[in-house]
PDB file of N, CA and C in Angstrom:
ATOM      1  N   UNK A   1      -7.445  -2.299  -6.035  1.00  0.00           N
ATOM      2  CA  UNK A   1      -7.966  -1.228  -5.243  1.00  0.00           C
ATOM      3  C   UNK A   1      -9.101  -0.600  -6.035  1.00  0.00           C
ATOM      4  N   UNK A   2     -10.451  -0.193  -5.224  1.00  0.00           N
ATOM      5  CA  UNK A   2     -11.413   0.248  -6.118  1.00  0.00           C
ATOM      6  C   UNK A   2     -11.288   1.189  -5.550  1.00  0.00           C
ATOM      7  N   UNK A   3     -12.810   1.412  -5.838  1.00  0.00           N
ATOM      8  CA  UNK A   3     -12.845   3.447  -5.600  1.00  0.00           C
ATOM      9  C   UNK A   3     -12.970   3.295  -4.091  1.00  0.00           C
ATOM     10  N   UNK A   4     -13.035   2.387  -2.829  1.00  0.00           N
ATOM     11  CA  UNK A   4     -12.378   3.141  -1.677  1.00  0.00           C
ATOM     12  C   UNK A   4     -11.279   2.226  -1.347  1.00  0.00           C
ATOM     13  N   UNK A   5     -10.708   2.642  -0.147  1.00  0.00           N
ATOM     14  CA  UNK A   5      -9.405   2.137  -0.383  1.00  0.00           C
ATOM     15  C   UNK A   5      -9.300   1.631   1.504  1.00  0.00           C
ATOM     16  N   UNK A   6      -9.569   0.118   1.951  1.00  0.00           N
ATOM     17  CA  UNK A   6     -10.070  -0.203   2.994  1.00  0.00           C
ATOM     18  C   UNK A   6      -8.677  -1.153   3.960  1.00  0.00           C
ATOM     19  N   UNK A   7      -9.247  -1.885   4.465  1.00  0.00           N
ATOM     20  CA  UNK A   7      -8.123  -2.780   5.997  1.00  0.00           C
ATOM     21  C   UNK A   7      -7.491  -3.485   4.918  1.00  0.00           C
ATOM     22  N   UNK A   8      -8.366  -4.090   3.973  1.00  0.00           N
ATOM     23  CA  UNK A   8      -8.126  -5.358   3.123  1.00  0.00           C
ATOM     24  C   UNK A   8      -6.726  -4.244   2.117  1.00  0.00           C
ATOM     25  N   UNK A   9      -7.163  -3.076   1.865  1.00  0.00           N
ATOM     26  CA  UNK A   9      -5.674  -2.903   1.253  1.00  0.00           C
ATOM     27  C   UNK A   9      -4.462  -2.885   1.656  1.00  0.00           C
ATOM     28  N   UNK A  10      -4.847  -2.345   3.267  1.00  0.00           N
ATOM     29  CA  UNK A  10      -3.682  -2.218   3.562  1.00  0.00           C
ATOM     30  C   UNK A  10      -2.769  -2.955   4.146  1.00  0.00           C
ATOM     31  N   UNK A  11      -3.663  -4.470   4.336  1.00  0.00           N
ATOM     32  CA  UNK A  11      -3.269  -5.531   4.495  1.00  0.00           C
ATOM     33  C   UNK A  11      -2.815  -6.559   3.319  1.00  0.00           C
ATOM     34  N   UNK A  12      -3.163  -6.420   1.853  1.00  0.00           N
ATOM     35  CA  UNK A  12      -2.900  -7.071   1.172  1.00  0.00           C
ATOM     36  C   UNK A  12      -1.190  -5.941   0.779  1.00  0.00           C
ATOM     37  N   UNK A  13      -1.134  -4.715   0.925  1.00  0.00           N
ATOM     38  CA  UNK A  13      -0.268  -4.098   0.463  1.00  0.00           C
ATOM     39  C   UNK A  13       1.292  -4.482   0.851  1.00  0.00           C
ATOM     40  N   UNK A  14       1.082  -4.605   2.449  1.00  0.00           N
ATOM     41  CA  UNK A  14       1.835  -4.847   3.487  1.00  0.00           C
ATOM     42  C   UNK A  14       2.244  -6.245   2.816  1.00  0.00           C
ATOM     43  N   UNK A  15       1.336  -7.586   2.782  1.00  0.00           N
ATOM     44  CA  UNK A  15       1.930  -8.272   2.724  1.00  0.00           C
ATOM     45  C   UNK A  15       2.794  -8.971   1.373  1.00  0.00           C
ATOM     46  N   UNK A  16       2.273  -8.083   0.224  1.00  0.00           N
ATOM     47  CA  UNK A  16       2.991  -7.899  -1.438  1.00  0.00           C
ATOM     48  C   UNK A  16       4.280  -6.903  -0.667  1.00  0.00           C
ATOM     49  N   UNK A  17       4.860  -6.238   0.255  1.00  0.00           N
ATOM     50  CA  UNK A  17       5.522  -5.458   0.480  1.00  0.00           C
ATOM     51  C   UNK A  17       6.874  -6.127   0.955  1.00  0.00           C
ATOM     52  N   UNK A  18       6.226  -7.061   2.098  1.00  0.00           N
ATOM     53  CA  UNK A  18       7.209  -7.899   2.661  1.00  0.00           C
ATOM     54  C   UNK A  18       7.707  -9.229   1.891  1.00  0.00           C
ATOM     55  N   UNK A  19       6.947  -9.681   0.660  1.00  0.00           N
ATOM     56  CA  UNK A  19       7.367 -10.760  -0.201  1.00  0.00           C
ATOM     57  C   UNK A  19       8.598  -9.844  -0.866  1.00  0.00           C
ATOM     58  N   UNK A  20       8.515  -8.403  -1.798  1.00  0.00           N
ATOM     59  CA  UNK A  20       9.287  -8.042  -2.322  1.00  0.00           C
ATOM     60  C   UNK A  20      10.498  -7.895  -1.498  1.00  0.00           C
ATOM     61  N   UNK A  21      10.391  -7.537  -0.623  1.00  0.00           N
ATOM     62  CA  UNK A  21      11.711  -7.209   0.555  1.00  0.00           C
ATOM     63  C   UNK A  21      12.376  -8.661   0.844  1.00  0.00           C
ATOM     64  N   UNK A  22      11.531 -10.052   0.879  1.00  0.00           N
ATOM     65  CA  UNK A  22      12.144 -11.503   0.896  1.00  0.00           C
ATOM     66  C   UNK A  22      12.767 -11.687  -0.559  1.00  0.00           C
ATOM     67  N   UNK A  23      12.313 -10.988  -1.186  1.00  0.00           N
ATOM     68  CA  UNK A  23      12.776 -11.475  -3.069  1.00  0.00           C
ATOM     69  C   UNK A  23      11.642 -12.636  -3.023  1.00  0.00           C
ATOM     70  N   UNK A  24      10.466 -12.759  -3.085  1.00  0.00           N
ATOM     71  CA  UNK A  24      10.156 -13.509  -2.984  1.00  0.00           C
ATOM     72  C   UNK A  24       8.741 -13.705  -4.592  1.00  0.00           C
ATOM     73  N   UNK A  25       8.652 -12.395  -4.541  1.00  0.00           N
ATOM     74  CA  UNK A  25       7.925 -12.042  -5.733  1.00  0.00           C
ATOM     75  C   UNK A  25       8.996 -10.501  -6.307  1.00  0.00           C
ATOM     76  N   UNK A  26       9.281 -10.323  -7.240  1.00  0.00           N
ATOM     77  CA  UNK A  26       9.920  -9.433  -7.866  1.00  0.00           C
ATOM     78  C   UNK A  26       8.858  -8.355  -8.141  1.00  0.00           C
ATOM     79  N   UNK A  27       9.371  -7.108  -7.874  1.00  0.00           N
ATOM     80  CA  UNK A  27       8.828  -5.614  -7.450  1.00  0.00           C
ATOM     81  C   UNK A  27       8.670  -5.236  -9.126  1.00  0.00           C
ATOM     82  N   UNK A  28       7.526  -5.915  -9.669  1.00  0.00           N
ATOM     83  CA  UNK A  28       7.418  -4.669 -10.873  1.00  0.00           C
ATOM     84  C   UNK A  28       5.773  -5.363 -11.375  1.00  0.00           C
ATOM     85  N   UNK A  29       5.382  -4.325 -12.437  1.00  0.00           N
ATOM     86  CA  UNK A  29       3.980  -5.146 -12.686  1.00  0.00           C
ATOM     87  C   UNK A  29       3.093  -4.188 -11.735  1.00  0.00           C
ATOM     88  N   UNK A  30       1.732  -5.064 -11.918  1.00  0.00           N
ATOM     89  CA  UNK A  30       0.596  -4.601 -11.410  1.00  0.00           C
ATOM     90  C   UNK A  30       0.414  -4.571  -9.754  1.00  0.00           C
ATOM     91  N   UNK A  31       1.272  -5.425  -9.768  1.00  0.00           N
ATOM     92  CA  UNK A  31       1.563  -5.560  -8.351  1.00  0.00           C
ATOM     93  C   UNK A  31       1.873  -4.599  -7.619  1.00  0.00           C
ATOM     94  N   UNK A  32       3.383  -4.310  -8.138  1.00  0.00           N
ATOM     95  CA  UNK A  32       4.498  -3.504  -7.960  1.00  0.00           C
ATOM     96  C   UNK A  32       3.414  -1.785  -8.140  1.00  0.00           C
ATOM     97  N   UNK A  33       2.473  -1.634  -8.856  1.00  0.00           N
ATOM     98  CA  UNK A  33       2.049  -0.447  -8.925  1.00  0.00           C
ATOM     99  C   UNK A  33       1.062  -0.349  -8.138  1.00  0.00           C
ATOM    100  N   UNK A  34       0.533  -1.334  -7.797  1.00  0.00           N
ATOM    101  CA  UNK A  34      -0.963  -1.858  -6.728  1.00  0.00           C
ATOM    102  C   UNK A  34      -0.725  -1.022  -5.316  1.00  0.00           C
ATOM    103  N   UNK A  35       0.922  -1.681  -4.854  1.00  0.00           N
ATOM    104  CA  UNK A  35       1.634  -1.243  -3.539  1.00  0.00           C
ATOM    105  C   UNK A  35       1.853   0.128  -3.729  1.00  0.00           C
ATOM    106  N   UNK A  36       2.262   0.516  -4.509  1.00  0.00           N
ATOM    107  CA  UNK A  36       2.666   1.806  -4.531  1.00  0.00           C
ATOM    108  C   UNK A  36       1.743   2.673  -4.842  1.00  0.00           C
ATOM    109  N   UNK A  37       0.648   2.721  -4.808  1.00  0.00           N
ATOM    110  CA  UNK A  37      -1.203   3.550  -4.918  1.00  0.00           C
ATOM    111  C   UNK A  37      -1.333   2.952  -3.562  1.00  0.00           C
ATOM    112  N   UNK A  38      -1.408   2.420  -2.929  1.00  0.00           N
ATOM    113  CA  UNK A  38      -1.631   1.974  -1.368  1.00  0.00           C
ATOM    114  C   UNK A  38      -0.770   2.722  -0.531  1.00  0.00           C
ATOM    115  N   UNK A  39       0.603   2.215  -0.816  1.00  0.00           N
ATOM    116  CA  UNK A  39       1.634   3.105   0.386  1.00  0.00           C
ATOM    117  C   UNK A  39       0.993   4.836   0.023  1.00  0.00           C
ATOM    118  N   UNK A  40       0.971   5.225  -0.830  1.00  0.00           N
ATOM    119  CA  UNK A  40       0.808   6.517  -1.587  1.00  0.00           C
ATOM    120  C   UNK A  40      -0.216   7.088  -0.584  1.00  0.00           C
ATOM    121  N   UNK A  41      -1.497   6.401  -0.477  1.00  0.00           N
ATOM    122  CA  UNK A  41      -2.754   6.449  -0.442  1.00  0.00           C
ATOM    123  C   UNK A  41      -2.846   6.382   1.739  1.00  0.00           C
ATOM    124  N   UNK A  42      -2.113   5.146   1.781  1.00  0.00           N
ATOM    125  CA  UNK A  42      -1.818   5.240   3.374  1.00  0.00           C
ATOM    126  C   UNK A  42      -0.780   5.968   3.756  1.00  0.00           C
ATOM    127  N   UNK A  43      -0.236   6.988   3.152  1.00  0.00           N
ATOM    128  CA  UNK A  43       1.075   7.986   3.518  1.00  0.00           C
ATOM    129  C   UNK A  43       0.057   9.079   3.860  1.00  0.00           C
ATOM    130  N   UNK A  44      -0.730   9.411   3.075  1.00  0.00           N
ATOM    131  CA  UNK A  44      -1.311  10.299   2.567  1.00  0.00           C
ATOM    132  C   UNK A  44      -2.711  10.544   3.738  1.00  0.00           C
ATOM    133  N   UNK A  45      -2.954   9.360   3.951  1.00  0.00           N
ATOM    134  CA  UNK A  45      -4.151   9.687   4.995  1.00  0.00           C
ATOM    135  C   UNK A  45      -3.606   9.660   6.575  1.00  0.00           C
ATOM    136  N   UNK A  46      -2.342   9.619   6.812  1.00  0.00           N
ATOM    137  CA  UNK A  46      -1.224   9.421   8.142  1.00  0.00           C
ATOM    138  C   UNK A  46      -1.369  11.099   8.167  1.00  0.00           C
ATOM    139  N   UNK A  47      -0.576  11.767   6.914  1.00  0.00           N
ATOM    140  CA  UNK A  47      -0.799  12.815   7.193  1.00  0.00           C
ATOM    141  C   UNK A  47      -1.727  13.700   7.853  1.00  0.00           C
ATOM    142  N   UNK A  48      -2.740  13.419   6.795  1.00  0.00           N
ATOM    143  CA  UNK A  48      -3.904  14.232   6.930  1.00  0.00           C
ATOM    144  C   UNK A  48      -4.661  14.211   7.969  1.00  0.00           C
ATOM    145  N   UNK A  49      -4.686  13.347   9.138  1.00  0.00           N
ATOM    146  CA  UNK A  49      -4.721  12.513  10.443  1.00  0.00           C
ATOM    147  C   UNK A  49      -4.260  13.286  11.322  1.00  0.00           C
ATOM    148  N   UNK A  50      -2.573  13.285  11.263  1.00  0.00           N
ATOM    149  CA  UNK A  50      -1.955  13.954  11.582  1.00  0.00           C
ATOM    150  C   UNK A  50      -2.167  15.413  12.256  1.00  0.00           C
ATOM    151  N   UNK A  51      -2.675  16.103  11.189  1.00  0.00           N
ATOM    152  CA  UNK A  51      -2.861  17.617  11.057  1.00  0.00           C
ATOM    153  C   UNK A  51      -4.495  18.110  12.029  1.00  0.00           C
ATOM    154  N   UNK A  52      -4.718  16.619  12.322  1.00  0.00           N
ATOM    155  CA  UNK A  52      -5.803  17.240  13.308  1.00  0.00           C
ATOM    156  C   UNK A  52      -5.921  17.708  14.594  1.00  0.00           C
ATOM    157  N   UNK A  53      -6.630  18.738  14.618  1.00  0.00           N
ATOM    158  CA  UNK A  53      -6.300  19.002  16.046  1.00  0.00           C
ATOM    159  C   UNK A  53      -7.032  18.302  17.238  1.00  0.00           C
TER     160      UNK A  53
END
């Protein structure tokens, strides 16, 4: 993830998301922190979305 944070993340996030949930790649590492600055990052702009009127 660079300095913006685009489709391609939240598509690469999703799909490192659903390997960990298969056991398919094990949840730790750069990876494991990659997803979790993404979910973080797409939680975060749901909100803020959210709050518009």
């Amino acid at each position: 993830m660079g300095e913006r944070f685009t489709a391609v993340d939240i598509l690469a996030a999703s799909t490192l998301q659903i390997a960990f949930m298969a056991k398919l790649i094990e949840p730790q590492g750069v990876l494991f922190d990659y997803v979790e600055r993404a979910t973080a990052i797409d939680l975060r702009e749901a909100q803020r979305l959210a709050k518009k009127p």
